[in-house]
Protein backbone atom coordinates (compact mmCIF):
# COMPACT_ATOMS: atom_id res chain seq x y z
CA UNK A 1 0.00 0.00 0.00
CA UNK A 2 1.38 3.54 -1.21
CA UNK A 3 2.08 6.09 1.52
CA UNK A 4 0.80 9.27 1.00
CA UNK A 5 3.44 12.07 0.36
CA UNK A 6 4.83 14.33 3.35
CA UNK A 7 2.94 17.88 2.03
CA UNK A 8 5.78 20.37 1.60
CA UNK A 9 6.27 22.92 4.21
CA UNK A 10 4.85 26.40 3.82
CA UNK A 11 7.42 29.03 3.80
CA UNK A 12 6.02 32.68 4.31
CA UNK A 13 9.11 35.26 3.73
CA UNK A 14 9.11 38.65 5.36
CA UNK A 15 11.80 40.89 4.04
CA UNK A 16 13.14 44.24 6.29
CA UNK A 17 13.98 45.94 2.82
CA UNK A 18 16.45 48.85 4.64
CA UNK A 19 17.86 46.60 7.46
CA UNK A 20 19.05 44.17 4.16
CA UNK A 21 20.01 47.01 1.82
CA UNK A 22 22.44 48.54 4.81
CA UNK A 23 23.37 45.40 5.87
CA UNK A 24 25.19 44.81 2.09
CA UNK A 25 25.96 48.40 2.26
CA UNK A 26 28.72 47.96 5.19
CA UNK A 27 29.80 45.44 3.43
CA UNK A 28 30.60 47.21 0.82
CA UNK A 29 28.71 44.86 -1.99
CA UNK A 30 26.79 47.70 -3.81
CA UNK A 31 26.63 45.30 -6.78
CA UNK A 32 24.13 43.01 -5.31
CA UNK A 33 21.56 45.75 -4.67
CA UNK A 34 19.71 44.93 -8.05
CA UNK A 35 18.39 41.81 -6.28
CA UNK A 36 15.89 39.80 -7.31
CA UNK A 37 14.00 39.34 -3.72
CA UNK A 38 11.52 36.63 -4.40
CA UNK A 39 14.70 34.42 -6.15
CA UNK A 40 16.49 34.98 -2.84
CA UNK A 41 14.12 33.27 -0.59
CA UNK A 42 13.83 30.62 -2.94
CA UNK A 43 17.54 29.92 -3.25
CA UNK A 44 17.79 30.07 1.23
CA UNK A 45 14.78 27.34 0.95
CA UNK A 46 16.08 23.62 2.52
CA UNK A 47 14.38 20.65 1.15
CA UNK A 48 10.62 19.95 1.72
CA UNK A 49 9.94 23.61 1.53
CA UNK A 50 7.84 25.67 -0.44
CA UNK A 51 7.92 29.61 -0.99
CA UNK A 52 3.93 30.64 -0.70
CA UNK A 53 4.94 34.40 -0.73
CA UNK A 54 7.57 37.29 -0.39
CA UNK A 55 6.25 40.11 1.23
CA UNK A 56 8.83 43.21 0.93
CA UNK A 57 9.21 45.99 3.21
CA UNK A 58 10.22 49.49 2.41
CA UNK A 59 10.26 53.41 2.17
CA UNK A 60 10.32 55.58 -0.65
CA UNK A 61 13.69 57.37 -0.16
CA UNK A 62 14.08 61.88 -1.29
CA UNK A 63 16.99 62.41 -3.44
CA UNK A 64 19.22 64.74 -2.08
CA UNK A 65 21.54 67.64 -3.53
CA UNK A 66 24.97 65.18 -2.80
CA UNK A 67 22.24 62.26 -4.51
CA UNK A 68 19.95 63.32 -6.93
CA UNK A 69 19.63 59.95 -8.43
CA UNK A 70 18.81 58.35 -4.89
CA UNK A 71 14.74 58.05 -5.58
CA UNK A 72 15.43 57.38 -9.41
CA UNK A 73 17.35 54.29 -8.55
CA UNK A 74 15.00 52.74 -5.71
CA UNK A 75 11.71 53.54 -7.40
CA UNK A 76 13.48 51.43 -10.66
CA UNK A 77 14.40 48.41 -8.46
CA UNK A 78 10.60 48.43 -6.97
CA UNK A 79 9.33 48.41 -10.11
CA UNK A 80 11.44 45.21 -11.11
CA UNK A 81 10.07 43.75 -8.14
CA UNK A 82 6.79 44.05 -8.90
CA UNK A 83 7.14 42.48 -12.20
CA UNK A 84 7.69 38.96 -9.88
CA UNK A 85 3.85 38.16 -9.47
CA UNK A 86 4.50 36.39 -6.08
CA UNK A 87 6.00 40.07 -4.48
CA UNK A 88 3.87 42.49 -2.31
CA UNK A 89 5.92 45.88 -1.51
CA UNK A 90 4.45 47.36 1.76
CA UNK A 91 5.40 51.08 2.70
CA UNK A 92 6.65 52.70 5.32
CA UNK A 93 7.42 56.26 5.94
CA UNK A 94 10.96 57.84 5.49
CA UNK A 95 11.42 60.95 6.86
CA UNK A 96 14.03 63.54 7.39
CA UNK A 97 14.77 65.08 10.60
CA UNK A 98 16.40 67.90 11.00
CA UNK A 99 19.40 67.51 14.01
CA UNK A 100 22.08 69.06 15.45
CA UNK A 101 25.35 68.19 17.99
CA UNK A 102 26.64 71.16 20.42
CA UNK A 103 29.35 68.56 20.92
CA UNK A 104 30.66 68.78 17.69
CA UNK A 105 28.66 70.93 15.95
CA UNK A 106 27.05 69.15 13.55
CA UNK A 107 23.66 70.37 12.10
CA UNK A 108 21.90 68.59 9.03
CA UNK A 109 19.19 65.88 8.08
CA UNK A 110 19.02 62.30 9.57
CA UNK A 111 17.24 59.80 7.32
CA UNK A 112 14.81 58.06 9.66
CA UNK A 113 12.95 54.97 8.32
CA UNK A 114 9.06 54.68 10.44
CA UNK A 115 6.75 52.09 9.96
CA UNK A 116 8.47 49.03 8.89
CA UNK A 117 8.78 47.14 11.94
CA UNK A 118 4.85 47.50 12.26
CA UNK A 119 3.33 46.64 9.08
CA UNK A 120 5.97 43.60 9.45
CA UNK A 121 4.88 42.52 12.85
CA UNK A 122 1.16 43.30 11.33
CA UNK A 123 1.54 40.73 8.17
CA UNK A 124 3.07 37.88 10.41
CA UNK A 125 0.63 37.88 12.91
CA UNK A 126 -2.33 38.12 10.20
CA UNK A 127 -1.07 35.77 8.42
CA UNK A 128 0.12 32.89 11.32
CA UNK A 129 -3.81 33.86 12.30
CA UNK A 130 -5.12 32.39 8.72
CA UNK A 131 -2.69 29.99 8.43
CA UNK A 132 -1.13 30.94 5.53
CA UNK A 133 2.06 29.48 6.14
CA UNK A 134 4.10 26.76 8.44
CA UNK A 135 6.86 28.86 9.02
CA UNK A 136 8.12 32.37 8.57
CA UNK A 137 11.20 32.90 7.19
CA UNK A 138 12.43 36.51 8.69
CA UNK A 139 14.87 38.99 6.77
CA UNK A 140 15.96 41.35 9.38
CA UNK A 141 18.32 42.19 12.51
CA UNK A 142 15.84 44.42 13.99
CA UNK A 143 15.40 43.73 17.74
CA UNK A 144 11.95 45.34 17.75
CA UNK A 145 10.66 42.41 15.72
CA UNK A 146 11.15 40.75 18.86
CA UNK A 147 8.06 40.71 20.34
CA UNK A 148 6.06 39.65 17.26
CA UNK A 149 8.46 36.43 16.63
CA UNK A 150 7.56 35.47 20.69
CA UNK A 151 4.25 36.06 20.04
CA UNK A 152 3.80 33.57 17.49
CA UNK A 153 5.71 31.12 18.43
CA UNK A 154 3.23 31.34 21.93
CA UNK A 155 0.30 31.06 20.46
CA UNK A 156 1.06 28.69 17.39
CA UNK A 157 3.97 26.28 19.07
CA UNK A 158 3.46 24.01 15.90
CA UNK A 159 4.89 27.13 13.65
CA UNK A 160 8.09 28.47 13.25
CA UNK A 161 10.17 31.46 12.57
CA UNK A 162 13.17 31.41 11.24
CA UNK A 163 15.35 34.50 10.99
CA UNK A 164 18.04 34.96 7.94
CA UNK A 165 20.54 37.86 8.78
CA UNK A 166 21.46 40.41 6.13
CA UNK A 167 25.37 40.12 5.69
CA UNK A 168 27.08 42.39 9.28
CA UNK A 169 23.74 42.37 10.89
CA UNK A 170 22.80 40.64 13.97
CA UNK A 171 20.56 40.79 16.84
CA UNK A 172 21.23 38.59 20.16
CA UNK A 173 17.12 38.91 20.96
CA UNK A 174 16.27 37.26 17.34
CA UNK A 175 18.71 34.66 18.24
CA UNK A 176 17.13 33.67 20.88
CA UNK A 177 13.55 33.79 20.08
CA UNK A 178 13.87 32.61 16.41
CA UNK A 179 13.58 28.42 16.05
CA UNK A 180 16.74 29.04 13.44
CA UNK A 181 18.83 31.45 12.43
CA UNK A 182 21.41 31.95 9.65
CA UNK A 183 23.21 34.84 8.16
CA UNK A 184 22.44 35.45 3.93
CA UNK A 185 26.09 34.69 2.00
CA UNK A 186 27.94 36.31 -0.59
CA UNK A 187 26.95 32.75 -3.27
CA UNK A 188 23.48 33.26 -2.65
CA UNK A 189 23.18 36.87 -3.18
CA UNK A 190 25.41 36.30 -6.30
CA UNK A 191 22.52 33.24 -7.82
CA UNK A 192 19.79 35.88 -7.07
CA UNK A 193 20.48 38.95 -9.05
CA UNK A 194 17.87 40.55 -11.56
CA UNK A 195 19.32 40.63 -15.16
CA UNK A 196 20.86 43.69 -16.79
CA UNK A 197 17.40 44.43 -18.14
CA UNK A 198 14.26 43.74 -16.61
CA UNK A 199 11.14 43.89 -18.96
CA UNK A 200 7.99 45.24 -17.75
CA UNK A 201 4.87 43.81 -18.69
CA UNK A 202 3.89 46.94 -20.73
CA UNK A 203 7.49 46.35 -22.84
CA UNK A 204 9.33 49.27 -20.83
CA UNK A 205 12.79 48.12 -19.96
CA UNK A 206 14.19 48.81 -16.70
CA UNK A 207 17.87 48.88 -16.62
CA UNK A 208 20.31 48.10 -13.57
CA UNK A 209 21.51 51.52 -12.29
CA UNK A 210 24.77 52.13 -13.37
CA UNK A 211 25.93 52.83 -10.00
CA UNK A 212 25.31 49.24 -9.15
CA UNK A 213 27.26 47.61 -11.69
C-alpha cells in the first residue's frame, strides 16, 4: 500500500527591505543591490519547503543635492520587483529630521525609516492567524521584531520562525527567540540577481543603475 506524500512545508518570507540594503551596504557589496527578492528566498529554501509568498518591506527614499539619483534608482528596483507576481511591496514612511550636535557641531538631516517594523509585525501575525504558512522565514536584525516572533511562536507552538541575517547584521534577541537562524552569503546573493534588463509587462525596460554595476 502507497504512503501518501509528506505535504511540503509552507514558507512565508518577510523581508526588512532597509535593514538588508544597509546590511550589504557595510559590506561594501553595492553590486548586489539589483536583487531579485523573491529568487532569494527561494535559493535560502532547505528541502521539503515551499515559498507561498515574499512580502517586501520598504520606504520611498528623497533624493538629495549630494544624490539626486537616490529616488530614481529605488523607485526602478521596486518596479522590477513588482514584475515577480509572487511580491507584495508594503510602505513605510521615510522621513528627514532635521538635528544638530553642540558637541561637535554638527547640524543637518538624519534619514529616519518609520513604519516598517509595524506593518511587518502586522503581516506575520495576520497571516500565522489564517494559516497561511508553516513557518516564517524573517529577513531582518531588527530587535523590535522581537516581540512579534515570541508572540507567534506562543500562540502557534506548531509554527516556526526562522530568521536569515542580512550580511554584518545581527541581533542577540532574534537569536534567541527565532527556532533558526542563519546569516544570507555572498553565493546566494550572487545566484539571485535581476538581469541587466528587466522587462515590464507593458514592454518598458528597466535597466540596472549604473551605479550598481
Amino acid at each position: 500500500m502507497a504512503h501518501p506524500e509528506t505535504p511540503l512545508q509552507r514558507v512565508g518570507a518577510y523581508v526588512d527591505g532597509f535593514n538588508l540594503y544597509y546590511g550589504l551596504k557595510s559590506k561594501g557589496w553595492r553590486r548586489y543591490y539589483w536583487l531579485n527578492i523573491h529568487q532569494l528566498m527561494l535559493n535560502l529554501l532547505e528541502p521539503g519547503q515551499r515559498l507561498v509568498f515574499t512580502k517586501y518591506f520598504t520606504s520611498r527614499v528623497s533624493s538629495t543635492p549630494e544624490d539626486p539619483e537616490k529616488n530614481k534608482r529605488q523607485s526602478e528596483f521596486i518596479e522590477a520587483l513588482l514584475t515577480v507576481p509572487e511580491v507584495q511591496v508594503f510602505y513605510g514612511q521615510y522621513m528627514l529630521k532635521s538635528q544638530s550636535c553642540n558637541r561637535c557641531g554638527f547640524v543637518g538631516s538624519v534619514s529616519n525609516e518609520k513604519m516598517t517594523d509595524v506593518n511587518i509585525a502586522v503581516e506575520m501575525l495576520t497571516d500565522a492567524f489564517q494559516d497561511r504558512f508553516d513557518m516564517a522565514l524573517l529577513v531582518s536584525a531588527d530587535s523590535d521584531l522581537s516581540a512579534p516572533v515570541n508572540r507567534i511562536r506562543e500562540i502557534f507552538p506548531r509554527k516556526r520562525v526562522v530568521v536569515a541575517f542580512p550580511p554584518d547584521r545581527v541581533s542577540k534577541r532574534l537569536r534567541q527567540l527565532a527556532d533558526a537562524y542563519f546569516t544570507i552569503g555572498r553565493e546566494k546573493l550572487e545566484r539571485s540577481q535581476f538581469p541587466n534588463v528587466v522587462v515590464k509587462p507593458d514592454g518598458f525596460r528597466l535597466h540596472r543603475p549604473v551605479r550598481w554595476a
